[in-house]
Protein backbone atom coordinates (compact mmCIF):
# COMPACT_ATOMS: atom_id res chain seq x y z
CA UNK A 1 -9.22 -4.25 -9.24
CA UNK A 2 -8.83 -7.43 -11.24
CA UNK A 3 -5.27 -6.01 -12.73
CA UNK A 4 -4.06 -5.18 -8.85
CA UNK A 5 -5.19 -9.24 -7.93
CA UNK A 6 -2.98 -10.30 -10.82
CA UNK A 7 -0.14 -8.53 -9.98
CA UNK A 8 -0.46 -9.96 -5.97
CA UNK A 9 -0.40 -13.44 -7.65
CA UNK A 10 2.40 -12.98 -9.81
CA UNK A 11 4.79 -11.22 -7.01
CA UNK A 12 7.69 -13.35 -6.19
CA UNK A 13 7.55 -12.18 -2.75
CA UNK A 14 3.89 -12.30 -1.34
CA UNK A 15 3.30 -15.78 0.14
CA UNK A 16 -0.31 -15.28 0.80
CA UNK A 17 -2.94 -12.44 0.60
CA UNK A 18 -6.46 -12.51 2.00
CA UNK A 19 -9.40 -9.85 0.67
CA UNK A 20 -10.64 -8.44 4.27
CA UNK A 21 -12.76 -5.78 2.67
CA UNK A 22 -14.20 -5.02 -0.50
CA UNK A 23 -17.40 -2.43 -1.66
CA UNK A 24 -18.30 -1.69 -5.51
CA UNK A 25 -21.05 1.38 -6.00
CA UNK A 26 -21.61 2.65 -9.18
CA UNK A 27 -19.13 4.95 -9.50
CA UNK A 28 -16.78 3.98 -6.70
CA UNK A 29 -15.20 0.98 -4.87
CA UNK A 30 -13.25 0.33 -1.47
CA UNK A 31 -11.12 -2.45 -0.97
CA UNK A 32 -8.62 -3.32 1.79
CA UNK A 33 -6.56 -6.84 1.81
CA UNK A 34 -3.82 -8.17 3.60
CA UNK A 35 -0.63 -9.37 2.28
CA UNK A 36 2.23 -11.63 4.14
CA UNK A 37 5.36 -11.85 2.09
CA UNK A 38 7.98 -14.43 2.40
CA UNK A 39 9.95 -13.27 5.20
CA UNK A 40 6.55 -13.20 6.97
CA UNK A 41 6.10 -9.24 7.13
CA UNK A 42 2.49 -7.96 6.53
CA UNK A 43 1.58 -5.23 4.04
CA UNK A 44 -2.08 -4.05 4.20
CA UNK A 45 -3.42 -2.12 1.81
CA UNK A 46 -6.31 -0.03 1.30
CA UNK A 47 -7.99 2.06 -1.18
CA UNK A 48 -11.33 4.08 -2.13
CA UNK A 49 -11.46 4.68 -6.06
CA UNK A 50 -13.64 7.19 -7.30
CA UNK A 51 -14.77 9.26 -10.28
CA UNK A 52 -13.38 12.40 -7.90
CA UNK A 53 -11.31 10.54 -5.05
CA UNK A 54 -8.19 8.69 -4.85
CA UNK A 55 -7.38 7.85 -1.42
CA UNK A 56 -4.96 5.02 0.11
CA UNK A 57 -2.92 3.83 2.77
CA UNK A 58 -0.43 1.14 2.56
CA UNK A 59 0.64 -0.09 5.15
CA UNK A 60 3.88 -2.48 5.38
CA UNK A 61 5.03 -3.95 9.23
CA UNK A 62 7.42 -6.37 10.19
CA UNK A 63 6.26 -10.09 11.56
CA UNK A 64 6.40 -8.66 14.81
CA UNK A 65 4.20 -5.55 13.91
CA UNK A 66 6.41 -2.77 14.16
CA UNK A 67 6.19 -0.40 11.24
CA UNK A 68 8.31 -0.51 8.60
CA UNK A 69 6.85 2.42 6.16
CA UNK A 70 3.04 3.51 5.57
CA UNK A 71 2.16 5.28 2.45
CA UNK A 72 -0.57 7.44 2.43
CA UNK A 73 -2.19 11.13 1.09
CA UNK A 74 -4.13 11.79 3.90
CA UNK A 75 -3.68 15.86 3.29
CA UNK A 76 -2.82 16.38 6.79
CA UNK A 77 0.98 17.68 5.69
CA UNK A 78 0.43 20.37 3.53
CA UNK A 79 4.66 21.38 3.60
CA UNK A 80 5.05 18.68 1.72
CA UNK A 81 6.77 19.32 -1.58
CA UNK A 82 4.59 15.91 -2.58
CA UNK A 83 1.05 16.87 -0.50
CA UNK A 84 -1.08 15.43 -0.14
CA UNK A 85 1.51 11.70 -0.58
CA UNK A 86 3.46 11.29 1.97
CA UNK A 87 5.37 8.38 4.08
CA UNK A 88 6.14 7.02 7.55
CA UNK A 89 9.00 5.50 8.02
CA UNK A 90 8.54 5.83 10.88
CA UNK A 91 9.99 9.47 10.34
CA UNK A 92 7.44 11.98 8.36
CA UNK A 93 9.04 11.69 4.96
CA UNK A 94 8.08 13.19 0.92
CA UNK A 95 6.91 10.46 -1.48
CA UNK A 96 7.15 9.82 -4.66
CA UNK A 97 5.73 6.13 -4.68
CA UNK A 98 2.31 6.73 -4.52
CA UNK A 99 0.35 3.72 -6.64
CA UNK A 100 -0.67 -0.39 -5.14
CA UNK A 101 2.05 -1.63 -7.95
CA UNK A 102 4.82 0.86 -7.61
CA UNK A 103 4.89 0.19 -3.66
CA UNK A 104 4.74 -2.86 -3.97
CA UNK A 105 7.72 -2.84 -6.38
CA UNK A 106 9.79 -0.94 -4.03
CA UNK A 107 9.15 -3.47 -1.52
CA UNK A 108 10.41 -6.15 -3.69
CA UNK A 109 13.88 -4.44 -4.13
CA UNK A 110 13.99 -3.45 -0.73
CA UNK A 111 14.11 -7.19 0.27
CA UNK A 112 15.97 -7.98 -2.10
CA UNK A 113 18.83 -5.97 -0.53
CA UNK A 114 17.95 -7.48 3.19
């Protein structure tokens, strides 16, 4: 959890980030945060890591809340070539981005070409 704080801090395009959740168990922990990047659009992110589970949803909206893309592997879409990760954009869509820092990379070159 500590490496996916650093990597928040170090982005050149989150302005601000606030923990809104966070559980540790002995083998497991949940976290969800919100992030507002600099041209004020809102990413929030959550995750349960287990020994057995990896489960996630990022979700990144525009100032005004309208959705932009969610990430998740909810495995609700089994026809996916990438099932049980999958995207919303707003259209039903394979994924192949599917980890905190690799999403949040794409972001960062998506803006860059905005």
């Amino acid at each position: 959890m500590l490496k996916k704080l650093n990597f928040i801090e170090k982005s050149k395009i989150v302005k601000s980030y606030e923990i809104l959740d966070f559980k540790q168990g002995k083998d497991f922990y949940y976290i969800k945060i919100k992030l507002v990047f600099t041209d004020e659009s809102e990413f929030y992110v959550r995750e349960f890591i287990s020994e057995k589970d990896y489960l996630y949803s990022y979700h990144w909206q525009n100032k005004d809340g309208k959705l932009r893309i969610r990430w998740d592997n909810a495995p609700h879409h089994k026809d996916m070539k990438t099932f049980p990760h999958h995207k919303h954009s707003p259209k039903l869509e394979e994924s192949t981005e599917i980890g905190f820092e690799e999403i949040l990379l794409f972001i960062e070159e998506k803006m860059k070409k905005e």
